[in-house]
N, C-alpha and C. Protein backbone atom coordinates (compact mmCIF):
# COMPACT_ATOMS: atom_id res chain seq x y z
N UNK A 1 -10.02 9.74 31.54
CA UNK A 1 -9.42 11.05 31.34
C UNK A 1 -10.32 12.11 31.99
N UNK A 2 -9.69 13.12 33.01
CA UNK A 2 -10.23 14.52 33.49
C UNK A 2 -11.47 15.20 32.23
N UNK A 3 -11.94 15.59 32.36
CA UNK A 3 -13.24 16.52 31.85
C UNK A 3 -13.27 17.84 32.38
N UNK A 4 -13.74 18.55 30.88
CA UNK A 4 -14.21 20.05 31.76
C UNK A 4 -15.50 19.86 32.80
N UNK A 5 -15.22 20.27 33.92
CA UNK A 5 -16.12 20.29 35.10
C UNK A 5 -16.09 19.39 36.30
N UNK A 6 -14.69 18.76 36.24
CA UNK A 6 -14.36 17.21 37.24
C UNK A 6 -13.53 18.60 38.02
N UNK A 7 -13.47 18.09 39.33
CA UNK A 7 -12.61 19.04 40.34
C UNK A 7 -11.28 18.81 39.88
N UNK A 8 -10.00 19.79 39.44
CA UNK A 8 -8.69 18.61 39.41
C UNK A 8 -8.26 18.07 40.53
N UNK A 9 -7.51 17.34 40.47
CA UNK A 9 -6.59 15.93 41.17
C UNK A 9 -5.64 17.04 41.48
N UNK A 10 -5.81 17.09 43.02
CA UNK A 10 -4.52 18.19 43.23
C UNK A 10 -2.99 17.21 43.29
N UNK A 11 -1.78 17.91 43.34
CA UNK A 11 -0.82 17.41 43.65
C UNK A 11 0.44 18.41 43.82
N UNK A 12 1.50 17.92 44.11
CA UNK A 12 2.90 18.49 44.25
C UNK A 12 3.84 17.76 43.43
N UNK A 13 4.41 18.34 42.52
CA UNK A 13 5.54 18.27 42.24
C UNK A 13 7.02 18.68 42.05
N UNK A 14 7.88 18.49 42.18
CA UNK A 14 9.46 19.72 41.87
C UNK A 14 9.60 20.15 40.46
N UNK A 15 10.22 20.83 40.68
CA UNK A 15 10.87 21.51 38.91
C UNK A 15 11.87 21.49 38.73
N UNK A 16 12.47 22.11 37.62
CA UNK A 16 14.16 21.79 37.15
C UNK A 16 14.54 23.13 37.88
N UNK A 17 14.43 23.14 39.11
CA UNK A 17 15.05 23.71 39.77
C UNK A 17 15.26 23.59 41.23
N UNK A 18 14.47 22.13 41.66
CA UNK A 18 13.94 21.69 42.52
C UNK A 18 12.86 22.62 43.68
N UNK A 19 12.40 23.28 43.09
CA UNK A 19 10.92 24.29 44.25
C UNK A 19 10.19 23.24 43.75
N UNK A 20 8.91 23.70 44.61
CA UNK A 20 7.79 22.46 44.80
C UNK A 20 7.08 23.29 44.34
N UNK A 21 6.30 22.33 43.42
CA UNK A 21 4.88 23.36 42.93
C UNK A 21 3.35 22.13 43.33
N UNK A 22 2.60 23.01 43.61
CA UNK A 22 1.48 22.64 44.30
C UNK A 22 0.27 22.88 43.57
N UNK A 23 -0.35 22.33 43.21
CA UNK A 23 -1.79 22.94 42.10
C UNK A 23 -2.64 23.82 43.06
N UNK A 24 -2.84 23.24 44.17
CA UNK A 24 -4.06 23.66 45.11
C UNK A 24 -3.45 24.64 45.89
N UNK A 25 -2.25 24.82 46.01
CA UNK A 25 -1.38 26.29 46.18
C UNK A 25 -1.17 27.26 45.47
N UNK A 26 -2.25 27.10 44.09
CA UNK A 26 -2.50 28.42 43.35
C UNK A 26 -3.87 28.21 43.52
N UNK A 27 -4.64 28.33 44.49
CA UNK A 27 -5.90 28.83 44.41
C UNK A 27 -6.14 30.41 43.80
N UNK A 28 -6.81 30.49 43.37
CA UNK A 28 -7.41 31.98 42.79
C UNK A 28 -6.63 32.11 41.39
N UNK A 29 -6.09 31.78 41.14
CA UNK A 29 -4.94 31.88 40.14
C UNK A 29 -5.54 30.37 38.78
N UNK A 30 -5.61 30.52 37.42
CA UNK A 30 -5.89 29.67 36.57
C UNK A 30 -4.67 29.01 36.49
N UNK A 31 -4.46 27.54 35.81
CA UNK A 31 -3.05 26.93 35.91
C UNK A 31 -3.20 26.07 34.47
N UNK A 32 -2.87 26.43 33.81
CA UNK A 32 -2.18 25.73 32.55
C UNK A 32 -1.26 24.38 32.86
N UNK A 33 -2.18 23.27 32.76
CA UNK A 33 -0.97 21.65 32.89
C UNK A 33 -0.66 21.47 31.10
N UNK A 34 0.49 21.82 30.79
CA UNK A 34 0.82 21.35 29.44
C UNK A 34 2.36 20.08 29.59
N UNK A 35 1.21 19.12 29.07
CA UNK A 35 1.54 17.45 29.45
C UNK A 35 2.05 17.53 28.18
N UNK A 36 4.13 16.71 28.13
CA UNK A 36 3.80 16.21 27.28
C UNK A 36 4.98 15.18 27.40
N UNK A 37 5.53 14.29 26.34
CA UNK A 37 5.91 13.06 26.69
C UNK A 37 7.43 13.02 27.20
N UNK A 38 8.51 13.74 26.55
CA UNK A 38 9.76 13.34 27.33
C UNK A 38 10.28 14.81 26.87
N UNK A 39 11.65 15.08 27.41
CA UNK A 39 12.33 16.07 27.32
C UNK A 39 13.34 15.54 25.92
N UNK A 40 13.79 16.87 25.70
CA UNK A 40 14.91 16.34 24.27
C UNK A 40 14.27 16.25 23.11
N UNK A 41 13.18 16.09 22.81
CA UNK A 41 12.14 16.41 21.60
C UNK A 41 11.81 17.47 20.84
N UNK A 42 11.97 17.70 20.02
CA UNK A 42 11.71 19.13 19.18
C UNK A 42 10.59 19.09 19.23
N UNK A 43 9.34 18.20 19.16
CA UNK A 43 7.45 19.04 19.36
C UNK A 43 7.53 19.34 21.12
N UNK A 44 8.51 18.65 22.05
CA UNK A 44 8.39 19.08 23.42
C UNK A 44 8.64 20.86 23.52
N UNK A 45 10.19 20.34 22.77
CA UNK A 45 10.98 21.43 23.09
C UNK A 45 10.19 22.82 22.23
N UNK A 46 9.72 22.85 21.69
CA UNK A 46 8.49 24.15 20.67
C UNK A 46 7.16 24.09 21.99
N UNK A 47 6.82 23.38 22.18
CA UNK A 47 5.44 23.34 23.23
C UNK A 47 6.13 23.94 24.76
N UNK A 48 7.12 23.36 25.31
CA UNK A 48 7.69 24.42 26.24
C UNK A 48 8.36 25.80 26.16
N UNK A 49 8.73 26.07 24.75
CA UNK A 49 9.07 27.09 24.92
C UNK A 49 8.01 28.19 24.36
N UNK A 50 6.99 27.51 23.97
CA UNK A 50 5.87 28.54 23.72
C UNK A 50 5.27 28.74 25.08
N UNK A 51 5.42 28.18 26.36
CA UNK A 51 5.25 28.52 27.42
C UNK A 51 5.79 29.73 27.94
N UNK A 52 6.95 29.66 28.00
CA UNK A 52 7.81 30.65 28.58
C UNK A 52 7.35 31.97 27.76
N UNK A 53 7.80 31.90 26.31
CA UNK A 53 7.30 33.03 25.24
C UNK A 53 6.21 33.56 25.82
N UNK A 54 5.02 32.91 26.63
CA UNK A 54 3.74 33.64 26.32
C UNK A 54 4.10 33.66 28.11
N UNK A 55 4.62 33.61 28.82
CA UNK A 55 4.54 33.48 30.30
C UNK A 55 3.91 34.70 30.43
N UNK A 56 4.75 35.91 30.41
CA UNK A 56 4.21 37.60 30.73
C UNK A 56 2.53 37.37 30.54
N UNK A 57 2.69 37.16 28.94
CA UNK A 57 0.69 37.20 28.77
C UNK A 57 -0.30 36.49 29.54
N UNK A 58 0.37 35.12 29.48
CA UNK A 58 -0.26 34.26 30.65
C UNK A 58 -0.51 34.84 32.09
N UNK A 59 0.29 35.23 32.51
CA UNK A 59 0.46 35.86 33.87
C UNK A 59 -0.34 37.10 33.88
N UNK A 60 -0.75 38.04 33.09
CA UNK A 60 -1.53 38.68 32.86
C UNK A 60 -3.33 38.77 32.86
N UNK A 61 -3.45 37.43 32.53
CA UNK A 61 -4.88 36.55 32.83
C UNK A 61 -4.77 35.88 33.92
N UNK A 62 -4.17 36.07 34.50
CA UNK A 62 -3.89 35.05 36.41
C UNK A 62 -3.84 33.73 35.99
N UNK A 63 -2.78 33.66 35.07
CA UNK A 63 -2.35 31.86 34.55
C UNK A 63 -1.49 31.72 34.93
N UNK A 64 -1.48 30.82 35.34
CA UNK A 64 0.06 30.15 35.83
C UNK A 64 0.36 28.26 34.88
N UNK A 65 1.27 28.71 33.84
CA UNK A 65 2.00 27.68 33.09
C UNK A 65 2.83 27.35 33.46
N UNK A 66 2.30 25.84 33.53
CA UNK A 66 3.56 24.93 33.56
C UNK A 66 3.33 23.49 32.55
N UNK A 67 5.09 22.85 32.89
CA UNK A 67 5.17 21.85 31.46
C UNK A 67 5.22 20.75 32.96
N UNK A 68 4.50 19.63 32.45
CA UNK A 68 4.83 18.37 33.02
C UNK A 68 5.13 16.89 32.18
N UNK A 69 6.42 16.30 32.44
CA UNK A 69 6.67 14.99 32.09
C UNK A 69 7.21 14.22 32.65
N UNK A 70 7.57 13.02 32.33
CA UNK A 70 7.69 11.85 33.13
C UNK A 70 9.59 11.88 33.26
N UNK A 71 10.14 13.09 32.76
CA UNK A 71 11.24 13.19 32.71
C UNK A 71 12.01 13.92 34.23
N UNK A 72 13.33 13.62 34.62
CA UNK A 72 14.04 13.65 35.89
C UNK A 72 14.31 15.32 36.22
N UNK A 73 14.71 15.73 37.57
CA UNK A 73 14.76 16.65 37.21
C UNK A 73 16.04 17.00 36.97
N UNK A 74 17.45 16.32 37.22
CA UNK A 74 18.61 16.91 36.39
C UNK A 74 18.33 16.80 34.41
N UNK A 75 17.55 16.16 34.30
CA UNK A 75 17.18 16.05 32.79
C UNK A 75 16.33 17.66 32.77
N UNK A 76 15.48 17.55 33.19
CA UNK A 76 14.85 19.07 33.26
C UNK A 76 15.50 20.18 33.48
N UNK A 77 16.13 20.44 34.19
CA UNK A 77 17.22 21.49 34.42
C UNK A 77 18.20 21.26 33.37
N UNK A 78 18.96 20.76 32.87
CA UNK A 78 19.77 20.66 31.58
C UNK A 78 18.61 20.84 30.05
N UNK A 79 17.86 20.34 30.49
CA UNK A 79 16.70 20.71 29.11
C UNK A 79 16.18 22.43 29.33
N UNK A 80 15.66 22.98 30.58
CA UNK A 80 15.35 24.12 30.69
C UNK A 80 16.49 24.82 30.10
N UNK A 81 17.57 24.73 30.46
CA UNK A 81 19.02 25.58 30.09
C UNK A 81 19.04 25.41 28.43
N UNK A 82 19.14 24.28 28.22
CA UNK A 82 19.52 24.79 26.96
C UNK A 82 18.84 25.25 26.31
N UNK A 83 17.21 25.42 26.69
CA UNK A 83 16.28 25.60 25.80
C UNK A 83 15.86 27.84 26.51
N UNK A 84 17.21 27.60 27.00
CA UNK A 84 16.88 29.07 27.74
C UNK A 84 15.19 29.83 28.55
N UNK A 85 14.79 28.19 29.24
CA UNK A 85 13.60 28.57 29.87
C UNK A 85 14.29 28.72 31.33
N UNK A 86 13.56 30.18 31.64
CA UNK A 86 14.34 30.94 33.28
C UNK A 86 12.61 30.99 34.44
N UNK A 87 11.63 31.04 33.25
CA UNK A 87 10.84 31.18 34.29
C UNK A 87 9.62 30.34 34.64
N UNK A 88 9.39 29.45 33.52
CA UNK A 88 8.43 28.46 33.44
C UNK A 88 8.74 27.23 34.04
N UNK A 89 8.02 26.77 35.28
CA UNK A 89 8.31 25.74 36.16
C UNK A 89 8.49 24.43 35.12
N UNK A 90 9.10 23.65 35.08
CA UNK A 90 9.08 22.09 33.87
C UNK A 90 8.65 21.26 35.29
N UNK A 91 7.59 20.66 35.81
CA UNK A 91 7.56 19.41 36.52
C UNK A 91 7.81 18.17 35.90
N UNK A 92 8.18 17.70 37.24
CA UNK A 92 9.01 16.23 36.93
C UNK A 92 8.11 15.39 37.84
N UNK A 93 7.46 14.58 36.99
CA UNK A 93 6.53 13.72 36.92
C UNK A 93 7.31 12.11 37.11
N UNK A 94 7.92 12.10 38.18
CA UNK A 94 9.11 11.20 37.45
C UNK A 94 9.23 9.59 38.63
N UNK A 95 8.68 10.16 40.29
CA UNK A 95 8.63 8.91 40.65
C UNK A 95 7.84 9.64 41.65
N UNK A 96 6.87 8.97 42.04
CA UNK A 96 6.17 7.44 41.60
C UNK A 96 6.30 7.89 40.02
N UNK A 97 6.23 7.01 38.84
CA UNK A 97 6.39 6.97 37.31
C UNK A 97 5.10 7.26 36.86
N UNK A 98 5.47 8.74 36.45
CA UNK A 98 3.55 9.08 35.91
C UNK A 98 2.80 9.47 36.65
N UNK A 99 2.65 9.69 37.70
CA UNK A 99 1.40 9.09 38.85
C UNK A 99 0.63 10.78 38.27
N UNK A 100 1.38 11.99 38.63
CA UNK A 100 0.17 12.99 37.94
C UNK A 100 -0.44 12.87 36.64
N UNK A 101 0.36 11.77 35.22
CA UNK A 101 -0.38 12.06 34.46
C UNK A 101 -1.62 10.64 34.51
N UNK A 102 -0.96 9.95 35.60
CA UNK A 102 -2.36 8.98 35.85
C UNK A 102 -3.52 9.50 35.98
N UNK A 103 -3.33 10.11 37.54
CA UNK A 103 -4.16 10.84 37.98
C UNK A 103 -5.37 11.78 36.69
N UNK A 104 -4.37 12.11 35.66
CA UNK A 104 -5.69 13.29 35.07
C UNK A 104 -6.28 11.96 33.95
N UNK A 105 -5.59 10.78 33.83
CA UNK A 105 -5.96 9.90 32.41
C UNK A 105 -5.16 9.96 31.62
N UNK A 106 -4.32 10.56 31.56
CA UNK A 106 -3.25 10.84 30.81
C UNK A 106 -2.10 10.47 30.15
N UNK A 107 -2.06 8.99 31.33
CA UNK A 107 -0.51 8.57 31.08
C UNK A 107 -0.61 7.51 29.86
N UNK A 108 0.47 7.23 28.73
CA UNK A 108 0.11 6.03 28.42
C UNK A 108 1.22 4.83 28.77
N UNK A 109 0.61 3.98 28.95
CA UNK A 109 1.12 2.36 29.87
C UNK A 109 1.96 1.83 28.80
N UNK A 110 1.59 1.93 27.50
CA UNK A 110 2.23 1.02 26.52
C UNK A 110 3.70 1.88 26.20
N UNK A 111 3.92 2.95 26.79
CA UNK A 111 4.98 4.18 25.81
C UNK A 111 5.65 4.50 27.11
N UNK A 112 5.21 4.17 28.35
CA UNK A 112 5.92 4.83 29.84
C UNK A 112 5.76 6.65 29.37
N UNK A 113 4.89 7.26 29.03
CA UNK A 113 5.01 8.60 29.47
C UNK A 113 3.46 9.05 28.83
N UNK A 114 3.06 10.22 29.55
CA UNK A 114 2.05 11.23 28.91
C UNK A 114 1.50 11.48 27.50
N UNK A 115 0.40 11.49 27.39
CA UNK A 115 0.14 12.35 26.43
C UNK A 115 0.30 13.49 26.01
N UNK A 116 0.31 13.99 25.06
CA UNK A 116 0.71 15.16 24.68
C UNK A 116 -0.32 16.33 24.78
N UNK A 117 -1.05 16.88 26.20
CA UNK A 117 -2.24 17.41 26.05
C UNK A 117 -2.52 18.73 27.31
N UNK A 118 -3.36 19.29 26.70
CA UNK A 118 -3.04 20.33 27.70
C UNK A 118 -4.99 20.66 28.20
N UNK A 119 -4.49 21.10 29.96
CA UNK A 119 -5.63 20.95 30.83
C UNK A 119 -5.42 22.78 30.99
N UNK A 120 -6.39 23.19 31.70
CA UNK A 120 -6.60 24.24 32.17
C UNK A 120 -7.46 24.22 32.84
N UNK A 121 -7.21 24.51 34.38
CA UNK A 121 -7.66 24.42 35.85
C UNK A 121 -7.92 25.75 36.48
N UNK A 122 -9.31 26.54 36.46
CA UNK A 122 -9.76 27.41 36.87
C UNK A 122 -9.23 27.74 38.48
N UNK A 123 -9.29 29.02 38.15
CA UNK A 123 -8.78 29.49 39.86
C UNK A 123 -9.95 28.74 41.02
N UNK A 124 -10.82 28.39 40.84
CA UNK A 124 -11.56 27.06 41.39
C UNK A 124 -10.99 25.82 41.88
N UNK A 125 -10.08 25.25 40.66
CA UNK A 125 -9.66 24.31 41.26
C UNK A 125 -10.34 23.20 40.37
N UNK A 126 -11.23 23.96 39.23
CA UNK A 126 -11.98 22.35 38.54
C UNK A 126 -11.50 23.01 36.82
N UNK A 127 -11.46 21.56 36.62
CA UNK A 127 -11.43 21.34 35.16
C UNK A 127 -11.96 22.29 33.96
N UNK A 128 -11.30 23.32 33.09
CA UNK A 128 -12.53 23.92 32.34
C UNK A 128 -12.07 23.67 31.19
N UNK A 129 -10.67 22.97 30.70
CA UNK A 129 -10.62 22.55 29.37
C UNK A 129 -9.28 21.56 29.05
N UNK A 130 -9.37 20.78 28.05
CA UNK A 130 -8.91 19.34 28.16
C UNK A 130 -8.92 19.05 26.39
N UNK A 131 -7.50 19.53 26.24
CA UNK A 131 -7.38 19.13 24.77
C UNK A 131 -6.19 17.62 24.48
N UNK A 132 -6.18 16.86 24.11
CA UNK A 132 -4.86 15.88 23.80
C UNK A 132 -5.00 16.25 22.33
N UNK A 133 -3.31 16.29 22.28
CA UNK A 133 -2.56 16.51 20.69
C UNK A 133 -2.48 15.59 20.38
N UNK A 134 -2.17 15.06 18.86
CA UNK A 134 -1.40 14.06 18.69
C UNK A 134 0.05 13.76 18.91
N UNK A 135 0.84 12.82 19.58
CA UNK A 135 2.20 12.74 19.67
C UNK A 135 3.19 13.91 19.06
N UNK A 136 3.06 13.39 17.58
CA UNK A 136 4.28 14.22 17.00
C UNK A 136 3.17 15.75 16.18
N UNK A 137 3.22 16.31 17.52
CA UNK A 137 2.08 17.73 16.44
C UNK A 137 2.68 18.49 17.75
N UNK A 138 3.02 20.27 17.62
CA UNK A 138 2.80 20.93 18.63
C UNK A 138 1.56 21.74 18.82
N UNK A 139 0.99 21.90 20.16
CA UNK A 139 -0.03 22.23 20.67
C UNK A 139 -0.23 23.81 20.53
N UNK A 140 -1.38 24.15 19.87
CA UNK A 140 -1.63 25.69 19.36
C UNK A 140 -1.81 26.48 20.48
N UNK A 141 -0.85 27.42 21.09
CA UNK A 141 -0.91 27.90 22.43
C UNK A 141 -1.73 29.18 22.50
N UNK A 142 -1.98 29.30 20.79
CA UNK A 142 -2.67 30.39 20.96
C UNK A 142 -4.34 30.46 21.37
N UNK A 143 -4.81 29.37 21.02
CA UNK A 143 -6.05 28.64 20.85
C UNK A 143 -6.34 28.49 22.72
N UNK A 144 -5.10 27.95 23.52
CA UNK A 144 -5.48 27.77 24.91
C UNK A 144 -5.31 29.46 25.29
N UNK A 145 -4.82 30.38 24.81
CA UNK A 145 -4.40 31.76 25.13
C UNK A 145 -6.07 32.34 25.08
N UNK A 146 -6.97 31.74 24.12
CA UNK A 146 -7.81 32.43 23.36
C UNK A 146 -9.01 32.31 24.61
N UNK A 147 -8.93 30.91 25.27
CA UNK A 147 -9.84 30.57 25.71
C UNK A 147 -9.74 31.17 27.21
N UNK A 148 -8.34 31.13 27.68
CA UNK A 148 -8.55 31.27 28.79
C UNK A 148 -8.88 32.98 28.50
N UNK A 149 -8.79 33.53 28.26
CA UNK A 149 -9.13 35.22 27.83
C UNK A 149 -10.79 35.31 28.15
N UNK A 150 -11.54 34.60 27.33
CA UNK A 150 -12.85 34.53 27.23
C UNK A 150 -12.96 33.93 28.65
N UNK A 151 -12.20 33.17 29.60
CA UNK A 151 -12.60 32.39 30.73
C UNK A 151 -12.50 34.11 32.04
N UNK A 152 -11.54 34.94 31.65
CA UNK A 152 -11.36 36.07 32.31
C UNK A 152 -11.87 36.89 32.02
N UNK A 153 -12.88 37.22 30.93
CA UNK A 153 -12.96 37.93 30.40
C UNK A 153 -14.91 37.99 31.09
């Protein structure tokens, strides 16, 4: 698993809207990876939409949030909609199967999808924090809000 202070694992992926999002194409900019296991889940569906909720604030600290899972992206785009997310990218982690949440340590082999955990990738480009939730728990967004503040601050 990634560590605070490992360079991240850049990559590209699409969204439920099909644009490409690029990690290393937000240079200067902090990037929130909030990993978690499938779409259609009520701890997903509360953890992405506390994304969107806090987007403005996020964006305010030069964060850029996004949700990544091993889920498709017509599944993502029908999950963004109903869950009335318009501006928070959902990546679709979806083929090769996993391969970004390989890449950070992330994935698990026995379950076919992610952990439930969230990274934060300095406008650098390296690792500065690395929490995994448990499965069925949602992730305290205020706690990653708190830190990256003190990281801008």
């Amino acid at each position: 698993m990634v560590k605070p202070g490992d360079p991240a694992k850049n990559f590209s992926l699409k969204d439920q809207n099909d644009k490409t999002f690029g990690l290393y194409e937000q240079s200067g900019k902090h990037v929130l990876l909030s990993f978690h296991p499938l779409a259609w889940t009520d701890f997903c569906a509360a953890q992405m939409t506390s994304l969107e909720d806090n987007r403005e604030l996020l964006a305010s600290l030069n964060c850029v949030p996004v949700g990544i899972s091993v889920d498709s992206r017509p599944c993502k785009r029908a999950w963004a909609s109903s869950l009335s997310i318009q501006h928070t990218p959902l990546l679709c982690d979806f083929w090769p199967h996993g391969t970004v949440a390989q890449k950070y340590g992330l994935f698990r082999d026995e379950n076919g999808f992610s952990e439930r955990a969230n990274v934060v990738v300095d406008k650098n480009q390296i690792v500065v924090f690395v929490k995994v939730y448990p499965i069925h728990s949602i992730p305290d967004i205020q706690e990653v809000i708190a830190f990256i503040q003190k990281l801008t601050g």
